[in-house]
C-alpha atoms as a PDB file:
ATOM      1  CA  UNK A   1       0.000   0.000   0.000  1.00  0.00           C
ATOM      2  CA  UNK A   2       1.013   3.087  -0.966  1.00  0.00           C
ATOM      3  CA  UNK A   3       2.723   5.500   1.950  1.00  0.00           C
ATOM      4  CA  UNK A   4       2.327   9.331   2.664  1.00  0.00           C
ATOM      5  CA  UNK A   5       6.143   9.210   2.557  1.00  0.00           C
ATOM      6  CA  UNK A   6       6.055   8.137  -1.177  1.00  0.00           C
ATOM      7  CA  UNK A   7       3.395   9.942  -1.845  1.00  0.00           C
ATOM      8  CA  UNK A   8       5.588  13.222  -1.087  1.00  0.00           C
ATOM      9  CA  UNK A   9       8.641  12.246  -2.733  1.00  0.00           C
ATOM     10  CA  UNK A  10       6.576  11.780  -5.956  1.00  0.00           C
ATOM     11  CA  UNK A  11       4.984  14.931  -5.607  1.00  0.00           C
ATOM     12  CA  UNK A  12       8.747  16.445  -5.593  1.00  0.00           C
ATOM     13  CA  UNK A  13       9.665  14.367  -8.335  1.00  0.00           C
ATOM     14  CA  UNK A  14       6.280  16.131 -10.088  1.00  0.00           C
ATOM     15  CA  UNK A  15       7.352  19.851  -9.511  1.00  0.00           C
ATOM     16  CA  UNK A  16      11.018  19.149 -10.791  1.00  0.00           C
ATOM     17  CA  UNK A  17       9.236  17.454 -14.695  1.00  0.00           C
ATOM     18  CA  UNK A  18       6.661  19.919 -15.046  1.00  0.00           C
ATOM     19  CA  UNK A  19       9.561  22.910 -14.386  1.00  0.00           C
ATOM     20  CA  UNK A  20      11.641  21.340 -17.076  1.00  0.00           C
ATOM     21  CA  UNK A  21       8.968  20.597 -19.354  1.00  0.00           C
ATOM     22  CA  UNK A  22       7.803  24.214 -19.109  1.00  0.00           C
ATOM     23  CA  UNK A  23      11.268  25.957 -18.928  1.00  0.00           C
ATOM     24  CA  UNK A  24      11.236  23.765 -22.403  1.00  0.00           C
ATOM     25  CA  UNK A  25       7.981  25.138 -23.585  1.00  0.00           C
ATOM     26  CA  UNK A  26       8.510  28.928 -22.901  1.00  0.00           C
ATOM     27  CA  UNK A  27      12.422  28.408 -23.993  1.00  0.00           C
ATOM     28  CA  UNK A  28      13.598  31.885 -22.847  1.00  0.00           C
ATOM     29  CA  UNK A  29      13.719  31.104 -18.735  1.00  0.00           C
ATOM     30  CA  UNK A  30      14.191  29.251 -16.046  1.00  0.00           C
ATOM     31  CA  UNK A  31      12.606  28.427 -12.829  1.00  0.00           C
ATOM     32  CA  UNK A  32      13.722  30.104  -9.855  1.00  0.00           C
ATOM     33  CA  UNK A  33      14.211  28.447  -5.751  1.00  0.00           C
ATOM     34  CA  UNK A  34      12.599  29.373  -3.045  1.00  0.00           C
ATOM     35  CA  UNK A  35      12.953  26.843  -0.105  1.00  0.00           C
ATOM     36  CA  UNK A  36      10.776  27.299   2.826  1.00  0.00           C
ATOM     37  CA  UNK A  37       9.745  26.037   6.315  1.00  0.00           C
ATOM     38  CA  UNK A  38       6.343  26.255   8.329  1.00  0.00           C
ATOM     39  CA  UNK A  39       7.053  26.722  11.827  1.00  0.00           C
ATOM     40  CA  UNK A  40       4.320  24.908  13.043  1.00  0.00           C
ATOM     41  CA  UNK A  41       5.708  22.029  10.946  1.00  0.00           C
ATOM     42  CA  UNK A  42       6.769  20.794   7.483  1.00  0.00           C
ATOM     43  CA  UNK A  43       7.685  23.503   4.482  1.00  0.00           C
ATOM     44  CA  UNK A  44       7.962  23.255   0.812  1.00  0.00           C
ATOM     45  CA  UNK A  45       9.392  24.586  -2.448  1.00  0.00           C
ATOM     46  CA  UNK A  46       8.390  27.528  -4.503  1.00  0.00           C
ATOM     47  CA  UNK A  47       9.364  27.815  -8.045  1.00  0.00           C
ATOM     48  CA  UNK A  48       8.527  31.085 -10.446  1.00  0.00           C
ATOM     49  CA  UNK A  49       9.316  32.083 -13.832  1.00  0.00           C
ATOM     50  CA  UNK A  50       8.844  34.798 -15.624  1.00  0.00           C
ATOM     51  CA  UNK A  51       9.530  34.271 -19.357  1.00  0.00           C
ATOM     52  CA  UNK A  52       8.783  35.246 -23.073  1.00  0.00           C
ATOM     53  CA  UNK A  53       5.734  32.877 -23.337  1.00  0.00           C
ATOM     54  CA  UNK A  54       4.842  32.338 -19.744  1.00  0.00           C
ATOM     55  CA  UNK A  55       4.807  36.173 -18.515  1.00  0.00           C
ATOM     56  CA  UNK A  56       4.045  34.910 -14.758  1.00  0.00           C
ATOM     57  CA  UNK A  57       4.129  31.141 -13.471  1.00  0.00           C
ATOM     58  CA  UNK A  58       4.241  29.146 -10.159  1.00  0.00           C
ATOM     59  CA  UNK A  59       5.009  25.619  -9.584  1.00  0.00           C
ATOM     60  CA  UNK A  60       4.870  24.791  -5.808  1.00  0.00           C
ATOM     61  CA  UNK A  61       5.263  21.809  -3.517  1.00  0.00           C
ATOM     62  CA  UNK A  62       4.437  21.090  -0.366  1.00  0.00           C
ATOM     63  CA  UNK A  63       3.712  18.992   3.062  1.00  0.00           C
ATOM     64  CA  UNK A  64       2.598  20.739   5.661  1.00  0.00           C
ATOM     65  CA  UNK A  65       2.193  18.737   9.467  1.00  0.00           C
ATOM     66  CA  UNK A  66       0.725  19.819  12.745  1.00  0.00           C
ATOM     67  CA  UNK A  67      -2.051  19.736  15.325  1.00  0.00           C
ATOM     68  CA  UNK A  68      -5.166  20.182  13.095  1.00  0.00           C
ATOM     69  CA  UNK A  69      -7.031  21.798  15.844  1.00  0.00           C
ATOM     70  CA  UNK A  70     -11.181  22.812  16.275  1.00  0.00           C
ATOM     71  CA  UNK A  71     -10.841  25.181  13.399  1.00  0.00           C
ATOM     72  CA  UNK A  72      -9.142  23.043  10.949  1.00  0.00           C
ATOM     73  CA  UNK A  73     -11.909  20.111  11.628  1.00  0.00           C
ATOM     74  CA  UNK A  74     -14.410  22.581  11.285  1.00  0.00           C
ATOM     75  CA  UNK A  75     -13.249  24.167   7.845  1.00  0.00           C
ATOM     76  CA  UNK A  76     -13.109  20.870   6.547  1.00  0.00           C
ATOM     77  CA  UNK A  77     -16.238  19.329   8.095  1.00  0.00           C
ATOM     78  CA  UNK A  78     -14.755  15.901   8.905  1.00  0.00           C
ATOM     79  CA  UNK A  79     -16.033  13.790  11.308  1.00  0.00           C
ATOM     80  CA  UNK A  80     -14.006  12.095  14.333  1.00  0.00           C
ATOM     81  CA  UNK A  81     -14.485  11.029  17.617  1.00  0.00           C
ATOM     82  CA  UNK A  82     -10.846  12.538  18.523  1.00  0.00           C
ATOM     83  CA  UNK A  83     -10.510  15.696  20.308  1.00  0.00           C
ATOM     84  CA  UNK A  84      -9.098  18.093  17.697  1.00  0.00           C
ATOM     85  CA  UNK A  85      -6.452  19.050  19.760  1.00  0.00           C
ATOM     86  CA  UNK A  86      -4.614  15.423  19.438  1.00  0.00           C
ATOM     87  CA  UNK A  87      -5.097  14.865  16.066  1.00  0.00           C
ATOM     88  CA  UNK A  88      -2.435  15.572  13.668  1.00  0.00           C
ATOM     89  CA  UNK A  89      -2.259  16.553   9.804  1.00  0.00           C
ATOM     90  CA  UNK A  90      -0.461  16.187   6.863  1.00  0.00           C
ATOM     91  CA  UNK A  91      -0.946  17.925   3.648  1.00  0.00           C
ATOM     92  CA  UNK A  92       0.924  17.720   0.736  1.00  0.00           C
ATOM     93  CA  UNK A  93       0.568  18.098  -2.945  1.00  0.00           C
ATOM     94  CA  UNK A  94       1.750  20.446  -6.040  1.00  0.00           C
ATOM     95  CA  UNK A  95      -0.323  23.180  -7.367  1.00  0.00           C
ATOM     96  CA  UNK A  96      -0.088  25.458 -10.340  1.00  0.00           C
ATOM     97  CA  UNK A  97      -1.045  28.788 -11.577  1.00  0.00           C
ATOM     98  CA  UNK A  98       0.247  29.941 -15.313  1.00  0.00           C
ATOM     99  CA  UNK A  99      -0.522  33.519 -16.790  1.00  0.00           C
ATOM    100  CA  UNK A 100       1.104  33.551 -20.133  1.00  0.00           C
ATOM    101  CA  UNK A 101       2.550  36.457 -21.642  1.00  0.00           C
ATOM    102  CA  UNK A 102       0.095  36.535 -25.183  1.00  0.00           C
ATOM    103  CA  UNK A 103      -3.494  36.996 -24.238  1.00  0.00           C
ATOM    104  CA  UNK A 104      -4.570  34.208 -27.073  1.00  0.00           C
ATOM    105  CA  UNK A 105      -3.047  31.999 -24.751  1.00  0.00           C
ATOM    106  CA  UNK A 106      -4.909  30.436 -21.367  1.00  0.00           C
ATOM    107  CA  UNK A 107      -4.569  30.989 -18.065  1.00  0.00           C
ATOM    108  CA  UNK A 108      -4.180  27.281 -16.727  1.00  0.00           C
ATOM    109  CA  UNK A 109      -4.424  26.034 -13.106  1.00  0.00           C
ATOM    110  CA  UNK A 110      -3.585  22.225 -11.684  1.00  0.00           C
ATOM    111  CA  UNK A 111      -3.623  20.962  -8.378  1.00  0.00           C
ATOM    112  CA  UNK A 112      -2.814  17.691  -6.943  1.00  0.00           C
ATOM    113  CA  UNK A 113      -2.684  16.676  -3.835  1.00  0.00           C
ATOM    114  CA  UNK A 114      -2.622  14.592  -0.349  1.00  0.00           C
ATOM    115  CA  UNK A 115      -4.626  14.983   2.995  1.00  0.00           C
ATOM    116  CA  UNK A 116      -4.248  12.487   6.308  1.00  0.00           C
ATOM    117  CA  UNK A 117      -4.988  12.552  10.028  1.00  0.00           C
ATOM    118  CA  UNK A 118      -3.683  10.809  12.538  1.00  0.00           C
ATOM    119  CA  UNK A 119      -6.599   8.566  13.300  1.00  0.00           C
ATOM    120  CA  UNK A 120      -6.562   7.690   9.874  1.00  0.00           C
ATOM    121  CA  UNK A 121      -9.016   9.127   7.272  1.00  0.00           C
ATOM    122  CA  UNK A 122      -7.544  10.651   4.636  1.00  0.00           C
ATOM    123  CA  UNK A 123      -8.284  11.570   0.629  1.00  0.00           C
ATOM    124  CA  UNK A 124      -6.847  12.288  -2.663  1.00  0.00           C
ATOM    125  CA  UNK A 125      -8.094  15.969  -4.249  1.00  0.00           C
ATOM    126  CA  UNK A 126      -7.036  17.725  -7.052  1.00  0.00           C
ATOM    127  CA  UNK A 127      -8.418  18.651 -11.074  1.00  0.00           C
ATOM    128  CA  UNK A 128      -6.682  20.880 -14.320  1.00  0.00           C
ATOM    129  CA  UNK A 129      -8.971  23.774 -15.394  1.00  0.00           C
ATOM    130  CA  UNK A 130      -8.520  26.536 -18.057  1.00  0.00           C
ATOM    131  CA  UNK A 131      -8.771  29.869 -18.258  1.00  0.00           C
ATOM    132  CA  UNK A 132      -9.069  31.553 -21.570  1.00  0.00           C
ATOM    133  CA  UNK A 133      -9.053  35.249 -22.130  1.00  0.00           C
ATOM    134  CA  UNK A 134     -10.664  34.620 -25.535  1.00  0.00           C
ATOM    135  CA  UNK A 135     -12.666  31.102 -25.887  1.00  0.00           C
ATOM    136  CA  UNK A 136     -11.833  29.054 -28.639  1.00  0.00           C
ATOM    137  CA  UNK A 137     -13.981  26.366 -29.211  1.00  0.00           C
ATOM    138  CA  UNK A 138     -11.656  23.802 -31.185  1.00  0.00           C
ATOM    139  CA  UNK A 139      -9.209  24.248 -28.282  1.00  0.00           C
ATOM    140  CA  UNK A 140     -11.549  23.924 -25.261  1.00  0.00           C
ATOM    141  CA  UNK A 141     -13.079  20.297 -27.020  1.00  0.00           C
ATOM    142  CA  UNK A 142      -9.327  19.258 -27.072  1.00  0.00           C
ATOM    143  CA  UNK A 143      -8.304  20.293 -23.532  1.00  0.00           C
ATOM    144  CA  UNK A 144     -11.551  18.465 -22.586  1.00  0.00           C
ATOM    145  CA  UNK A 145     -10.400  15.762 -24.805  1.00  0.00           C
ATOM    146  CA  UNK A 146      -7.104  15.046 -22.577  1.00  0.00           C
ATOM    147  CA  UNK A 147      -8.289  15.254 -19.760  1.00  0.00           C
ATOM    148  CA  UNK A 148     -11.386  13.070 -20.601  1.00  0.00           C
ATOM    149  CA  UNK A 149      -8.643  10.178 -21.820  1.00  0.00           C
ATOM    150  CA  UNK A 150      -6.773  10.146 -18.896  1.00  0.00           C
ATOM    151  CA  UNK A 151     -10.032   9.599 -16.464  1.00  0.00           C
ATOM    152  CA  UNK A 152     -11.020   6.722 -18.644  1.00  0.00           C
ATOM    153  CA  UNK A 153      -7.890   4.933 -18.161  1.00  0.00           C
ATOM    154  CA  UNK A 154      -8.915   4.872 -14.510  1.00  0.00           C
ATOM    155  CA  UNK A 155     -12.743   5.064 -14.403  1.00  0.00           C
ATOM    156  CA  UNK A 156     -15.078   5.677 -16.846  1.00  0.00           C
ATOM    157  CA  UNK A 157     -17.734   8.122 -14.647  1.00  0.00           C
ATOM    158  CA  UNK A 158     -14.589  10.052 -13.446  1.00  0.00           C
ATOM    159  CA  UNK A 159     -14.481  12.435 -16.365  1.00  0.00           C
ATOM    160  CA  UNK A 160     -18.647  13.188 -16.360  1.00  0.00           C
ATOM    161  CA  UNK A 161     -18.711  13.118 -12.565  1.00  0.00           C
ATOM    162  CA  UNK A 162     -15.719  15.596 -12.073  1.00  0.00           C
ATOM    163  CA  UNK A 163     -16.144  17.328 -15.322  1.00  0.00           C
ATOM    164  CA  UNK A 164     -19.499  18.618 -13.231  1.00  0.00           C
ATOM    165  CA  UNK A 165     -17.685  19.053 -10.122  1.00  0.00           C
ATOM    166  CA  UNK A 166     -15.195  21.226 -11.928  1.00  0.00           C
ATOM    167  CA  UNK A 167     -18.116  23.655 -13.758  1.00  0.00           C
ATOM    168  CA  UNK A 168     -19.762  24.224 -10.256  1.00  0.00           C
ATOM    169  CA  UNK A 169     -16.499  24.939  -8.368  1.00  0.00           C
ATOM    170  CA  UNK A 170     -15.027  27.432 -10.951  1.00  0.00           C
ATOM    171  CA  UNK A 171     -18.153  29.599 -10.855  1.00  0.00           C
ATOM    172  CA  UNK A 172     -17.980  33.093 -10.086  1.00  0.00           C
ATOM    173  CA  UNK A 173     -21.392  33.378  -8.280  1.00  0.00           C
ATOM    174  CA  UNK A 174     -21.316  36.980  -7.925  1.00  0.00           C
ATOM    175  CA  UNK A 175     -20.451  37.418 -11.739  1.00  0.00           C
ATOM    176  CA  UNK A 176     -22.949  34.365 -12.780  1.00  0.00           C
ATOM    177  CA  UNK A 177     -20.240  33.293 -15.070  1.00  0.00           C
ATOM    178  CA  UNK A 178     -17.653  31.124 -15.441  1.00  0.00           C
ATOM    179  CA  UNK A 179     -14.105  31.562 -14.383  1.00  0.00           C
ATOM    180  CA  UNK A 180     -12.813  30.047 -17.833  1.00  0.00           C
ATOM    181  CA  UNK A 181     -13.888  26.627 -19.824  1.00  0.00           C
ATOM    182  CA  UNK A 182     -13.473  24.552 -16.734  1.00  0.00           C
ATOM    183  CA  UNK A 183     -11.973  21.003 -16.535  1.00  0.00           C
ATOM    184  CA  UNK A 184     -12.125  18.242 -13.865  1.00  0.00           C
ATOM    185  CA  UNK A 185     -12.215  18.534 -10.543  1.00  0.00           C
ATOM    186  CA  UNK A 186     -12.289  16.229  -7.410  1.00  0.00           C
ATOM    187  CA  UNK A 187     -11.817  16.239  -3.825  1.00  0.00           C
ATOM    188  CA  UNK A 188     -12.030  13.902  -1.000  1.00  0.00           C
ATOM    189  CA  UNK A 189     -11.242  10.675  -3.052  1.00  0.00           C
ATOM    190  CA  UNK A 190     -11.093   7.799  -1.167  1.00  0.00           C
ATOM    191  CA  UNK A 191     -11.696   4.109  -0.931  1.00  0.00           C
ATOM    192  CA  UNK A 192     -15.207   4.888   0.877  1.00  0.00           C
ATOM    193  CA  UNK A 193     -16.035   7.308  -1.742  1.00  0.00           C
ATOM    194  CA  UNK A 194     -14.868   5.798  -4.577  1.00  0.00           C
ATOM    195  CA  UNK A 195     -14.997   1.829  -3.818  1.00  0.00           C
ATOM    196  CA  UNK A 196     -11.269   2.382  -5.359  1.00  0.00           C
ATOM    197  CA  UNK A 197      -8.365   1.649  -3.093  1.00  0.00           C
ATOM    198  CA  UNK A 198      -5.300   3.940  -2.023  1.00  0.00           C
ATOM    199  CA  UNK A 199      -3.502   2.100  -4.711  1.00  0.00           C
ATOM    200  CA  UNK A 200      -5.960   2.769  -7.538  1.00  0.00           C
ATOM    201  CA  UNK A 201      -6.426   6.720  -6.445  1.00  0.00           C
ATOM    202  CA  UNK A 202      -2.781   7.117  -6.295  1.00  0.00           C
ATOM    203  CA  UNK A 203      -2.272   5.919  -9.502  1.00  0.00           C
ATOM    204  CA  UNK A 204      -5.111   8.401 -11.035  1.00  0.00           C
ATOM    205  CA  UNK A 205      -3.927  11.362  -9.094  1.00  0.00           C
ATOM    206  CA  UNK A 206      -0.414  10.509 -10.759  1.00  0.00           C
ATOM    207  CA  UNK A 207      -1.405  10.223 -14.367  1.00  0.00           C
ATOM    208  CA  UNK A 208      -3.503  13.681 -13.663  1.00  0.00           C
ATOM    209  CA  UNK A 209      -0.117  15.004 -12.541  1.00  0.00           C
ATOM    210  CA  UNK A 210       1.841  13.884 -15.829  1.00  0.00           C
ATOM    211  CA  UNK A 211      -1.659  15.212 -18.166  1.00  0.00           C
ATOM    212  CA  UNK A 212      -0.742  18.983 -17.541  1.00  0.00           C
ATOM    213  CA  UNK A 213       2.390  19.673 -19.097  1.00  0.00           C
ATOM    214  CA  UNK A 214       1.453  17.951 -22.823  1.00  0.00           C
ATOM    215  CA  UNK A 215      -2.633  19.078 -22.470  1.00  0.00           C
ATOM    216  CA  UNK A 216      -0.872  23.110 -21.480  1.00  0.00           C
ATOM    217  CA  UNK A 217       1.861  23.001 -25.037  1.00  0.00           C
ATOM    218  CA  UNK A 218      -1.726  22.117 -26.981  1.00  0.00           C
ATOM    219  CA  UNK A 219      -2.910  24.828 -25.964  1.00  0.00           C
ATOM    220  CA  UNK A 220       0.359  27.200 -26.248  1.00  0.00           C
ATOM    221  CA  UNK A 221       1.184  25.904 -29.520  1.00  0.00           C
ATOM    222  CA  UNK A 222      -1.587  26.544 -31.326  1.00  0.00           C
ATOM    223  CA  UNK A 223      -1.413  30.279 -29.691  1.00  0.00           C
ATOM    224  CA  UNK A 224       1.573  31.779 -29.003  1.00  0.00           C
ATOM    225  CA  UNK A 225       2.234  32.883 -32.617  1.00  0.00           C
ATOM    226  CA  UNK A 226      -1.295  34.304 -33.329  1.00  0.00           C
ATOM    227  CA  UNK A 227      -1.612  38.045 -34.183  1.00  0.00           C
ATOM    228  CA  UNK A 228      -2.915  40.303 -31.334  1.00  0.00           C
ATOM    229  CA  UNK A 229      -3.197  44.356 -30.630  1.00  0.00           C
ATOM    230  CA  UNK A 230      -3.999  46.626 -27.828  1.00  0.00           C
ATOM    231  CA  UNK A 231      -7.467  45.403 -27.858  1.00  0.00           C
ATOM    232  CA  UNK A 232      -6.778  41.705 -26.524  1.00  0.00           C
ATOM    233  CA  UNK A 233      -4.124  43.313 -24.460  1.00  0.00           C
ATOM    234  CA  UNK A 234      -6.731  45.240 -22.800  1.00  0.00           C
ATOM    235  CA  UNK A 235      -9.090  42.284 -22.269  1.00  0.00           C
ATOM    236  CA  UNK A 236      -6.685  40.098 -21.117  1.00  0.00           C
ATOM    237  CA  UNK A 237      -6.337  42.154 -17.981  1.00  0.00           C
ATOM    238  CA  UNK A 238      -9.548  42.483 -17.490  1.00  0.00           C
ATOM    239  CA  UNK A 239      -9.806  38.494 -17.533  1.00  0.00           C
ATOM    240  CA  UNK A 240      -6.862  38.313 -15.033  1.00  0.00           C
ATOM    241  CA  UNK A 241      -8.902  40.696 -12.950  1.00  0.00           C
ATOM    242  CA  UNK A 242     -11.524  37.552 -12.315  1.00  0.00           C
ATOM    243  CA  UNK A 243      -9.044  35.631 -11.860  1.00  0.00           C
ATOM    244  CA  UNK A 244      -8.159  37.193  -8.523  1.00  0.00           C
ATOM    245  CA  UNK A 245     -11.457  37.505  -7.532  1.00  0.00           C
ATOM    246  CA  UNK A 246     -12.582  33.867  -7.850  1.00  0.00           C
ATOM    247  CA  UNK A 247      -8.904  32.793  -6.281  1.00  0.00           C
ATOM    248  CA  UNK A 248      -9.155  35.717  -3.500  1.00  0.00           C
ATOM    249  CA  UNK A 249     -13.537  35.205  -2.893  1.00  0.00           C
ATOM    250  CA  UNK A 250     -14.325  31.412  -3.119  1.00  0.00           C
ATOM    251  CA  UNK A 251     -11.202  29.079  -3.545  1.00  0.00           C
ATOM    252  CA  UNK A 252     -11.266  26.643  -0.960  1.00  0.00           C
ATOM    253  CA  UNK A 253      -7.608  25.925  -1.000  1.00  0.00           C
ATOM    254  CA  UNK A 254      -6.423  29.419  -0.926  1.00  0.00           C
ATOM    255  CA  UNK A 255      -8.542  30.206   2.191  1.00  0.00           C
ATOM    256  CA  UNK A 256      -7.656  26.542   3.817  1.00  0.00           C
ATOM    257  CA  UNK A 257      -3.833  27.980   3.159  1.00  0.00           C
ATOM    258  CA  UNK A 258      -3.845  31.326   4.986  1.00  0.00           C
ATOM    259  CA  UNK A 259      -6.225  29.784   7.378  1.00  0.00           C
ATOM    260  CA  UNK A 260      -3.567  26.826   8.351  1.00  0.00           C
ATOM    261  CA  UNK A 261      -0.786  29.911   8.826  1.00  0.00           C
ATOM    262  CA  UNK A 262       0.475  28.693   5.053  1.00  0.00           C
ATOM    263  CA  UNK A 263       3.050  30.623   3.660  1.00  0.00           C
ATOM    264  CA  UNK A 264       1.299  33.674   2.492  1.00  0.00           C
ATOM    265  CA  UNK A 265       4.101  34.343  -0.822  1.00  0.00           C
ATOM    266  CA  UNK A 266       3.169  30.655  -2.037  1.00  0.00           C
ATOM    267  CA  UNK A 267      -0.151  30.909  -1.406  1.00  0.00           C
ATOM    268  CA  UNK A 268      -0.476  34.248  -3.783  1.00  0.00           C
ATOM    269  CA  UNK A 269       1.318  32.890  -6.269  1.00  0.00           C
ATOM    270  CA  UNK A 270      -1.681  32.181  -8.456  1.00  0.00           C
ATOM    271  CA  UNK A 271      -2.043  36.096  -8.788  1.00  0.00           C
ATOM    272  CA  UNK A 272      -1.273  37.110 -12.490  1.00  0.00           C
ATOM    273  CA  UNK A 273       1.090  40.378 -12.936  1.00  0.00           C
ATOM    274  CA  UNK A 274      -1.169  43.020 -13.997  1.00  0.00           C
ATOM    275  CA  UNK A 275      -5.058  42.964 -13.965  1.00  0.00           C
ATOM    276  CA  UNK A 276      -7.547  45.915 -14.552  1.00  0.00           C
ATOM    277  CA  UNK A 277     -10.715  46.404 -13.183  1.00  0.00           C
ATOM    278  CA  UNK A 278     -13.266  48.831 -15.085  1.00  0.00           C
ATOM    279  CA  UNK A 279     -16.455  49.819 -13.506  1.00  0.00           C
ATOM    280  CA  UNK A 280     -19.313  47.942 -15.363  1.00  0.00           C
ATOM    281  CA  UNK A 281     -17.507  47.215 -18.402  1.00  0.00           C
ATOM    282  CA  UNK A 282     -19.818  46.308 -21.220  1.00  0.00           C
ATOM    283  CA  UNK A 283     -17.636  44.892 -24.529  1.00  0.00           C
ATOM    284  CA  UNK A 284     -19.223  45.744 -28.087  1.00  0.00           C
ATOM    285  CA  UNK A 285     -21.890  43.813 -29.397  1.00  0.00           C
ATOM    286  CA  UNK A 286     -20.562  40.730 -31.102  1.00  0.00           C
ATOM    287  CA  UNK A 287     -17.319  41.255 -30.575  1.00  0.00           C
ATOM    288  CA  UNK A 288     -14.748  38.631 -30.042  1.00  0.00           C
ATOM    289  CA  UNK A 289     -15.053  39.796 -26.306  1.00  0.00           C
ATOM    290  CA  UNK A 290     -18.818  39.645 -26.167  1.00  0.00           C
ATOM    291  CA  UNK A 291     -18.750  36.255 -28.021  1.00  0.00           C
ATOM    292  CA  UNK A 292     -16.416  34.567 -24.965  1.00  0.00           C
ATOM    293  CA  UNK A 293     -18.734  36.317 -21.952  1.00  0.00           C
ATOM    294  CA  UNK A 294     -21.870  34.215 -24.019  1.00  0.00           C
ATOM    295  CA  UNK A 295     -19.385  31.316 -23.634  1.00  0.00           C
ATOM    296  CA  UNK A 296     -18.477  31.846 -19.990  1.00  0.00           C
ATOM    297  CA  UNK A 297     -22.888  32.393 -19.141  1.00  0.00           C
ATOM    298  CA  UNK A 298     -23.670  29.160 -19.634  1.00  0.00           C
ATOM    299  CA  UNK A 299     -22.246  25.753 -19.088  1.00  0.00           C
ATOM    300  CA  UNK A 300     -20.728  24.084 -22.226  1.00  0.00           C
ATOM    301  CA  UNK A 301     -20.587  20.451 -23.105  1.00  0.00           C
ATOM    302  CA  UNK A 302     -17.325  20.505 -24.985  1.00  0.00           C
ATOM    303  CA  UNK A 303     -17.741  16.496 -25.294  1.00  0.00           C
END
């Protein structure tokens, strides 16, 4: 049976490919260190770039251990019969955030991760979503595509089931839209939720993992070399702008990370460089800009 020792070393193993394979794919910079430590216990590593292609990205790791205390149990709603004050925690995982410099391009976000307490529940979580400034169809069916091949290899109602799961997270409630053209999402996978065993998740979680650095160069490949002007420019920071607000407003695992005393640089990596925010912004009738907000209104079945 797999171990939450493993499990971590993997997840290191994860941040050091997907660095490489994007320091390959932007091919103007590399990755820099930033080692840290959690007082209360554990640490991790965060790694930035800021290149030609990808203007802003962060690729972090970590495992994170302490008492999980009355607050913790009650973020997370879990159940126990332990006093909060003996239990302890692990959490571990890599997450991603990627604003690329050419606003054709999407914003892409992947998490994967670990969670365990000491009287022994614990659960897999994770999901890749996208982020487009400007929707294009033939790309979102493809990302959907990927992602969609490497549930099946696992189980065939993963995809549908966390394909859902992934539209009603990324919601911007207070917008009613979308925060891009979603992707899969899951949390709390184990073998009582699943009828899949540790083995069986791990192995899903892992070929999630190794999906996001091929399913991102589809997307920057068919991009980076498009024709843009002030106009997308424009747009594109007004995209990043709901960015921040879904990641700042309703994302569980930012609030879980400054709630857990996480380290607050890490955490806000996911911002992008530059957004704008325009009071009541309206874009032109059937414009290009228009034309993704109709997108981002309503769910799409890309499959």
């Amino acid at each position: 049976m797999i171990n939450s020792t493993l499990i971590q070393d993997w997840f290191k193993q994860l941040q050091t490919d997907i660095c490489t394979g994007l320091e390959d794919l932007d091919g103007s910079a590399s990755f820099g260190t930033d080692n840290w430590l959690r007082a209360e216990g554990g640490g991790g590593c965060t790694r930035v770039i800021n290149g030609q292609t990808i203007e802003k990205g962060g690729v972090a790791f970590s495992a994170v251990t302490g008492q999980a205390g009355e607050k913790m149990i009650k973020t997370l709603q879990i159940e126990t019969n332990i006093a909060p004050e003996e239990l302890n925690f692990l959490a571990t995982g890599v997450s991603i955030v990627l604003h690329p410099r050419h606003p054709l391009s999407p914003i892409i976000h992947m998490n994967v991760r670990y969670f365990e307490l000491s009287d022994g529940t614990w659960w897999f979580g994770g999901g890749i979503d996208l982020s487009p400034h400007y929707v294009d169809a033939t790309l979102a069916i493809r990302f959907h595509q990927q992602l969609k091949e490497a549930c099946d290899a696992h189980n065939a109602d993963f995809y549908p089931q966390f394909k859902t799961w992934a539209d009603k997270y990324f919601y911007l409630s207070h917008r009613q839209e979308s925060r891009g053209v979603g992707g899969i999402f899951f949390d709390r996978l184990n073998d009582k939720t699943t009828g899949l065993d540790k083995n069986q998740l791990w192995a899903f979680v892992k070929q999630i993992g190794q999906t996001f650095v091929p399913a991102y160069r589809t997307q920057i490949e068919a991009t980076r070399h498009l024709p843009f002007d002030d106009t997308h420019l424009h747009w594109q920071s007004l995209r990043r702008s709901r960015y921040v607000e879904f990641n700042l407003v309703w994302d569980r695992g930012t609030h879980f990370g400054l709630q857990t005393n996480g380290r607050t640089e890490s955490i806000l990596m996911s911002m992008p460089p530059q957004a704008t925010w325009i009071y009541d912004y309206q874009p032109a009738a059937d414009s290009p800009e228009a034309k993704t907000l109709d997108y981002l209104k309503n769910v799409q079945n890309w499959l």
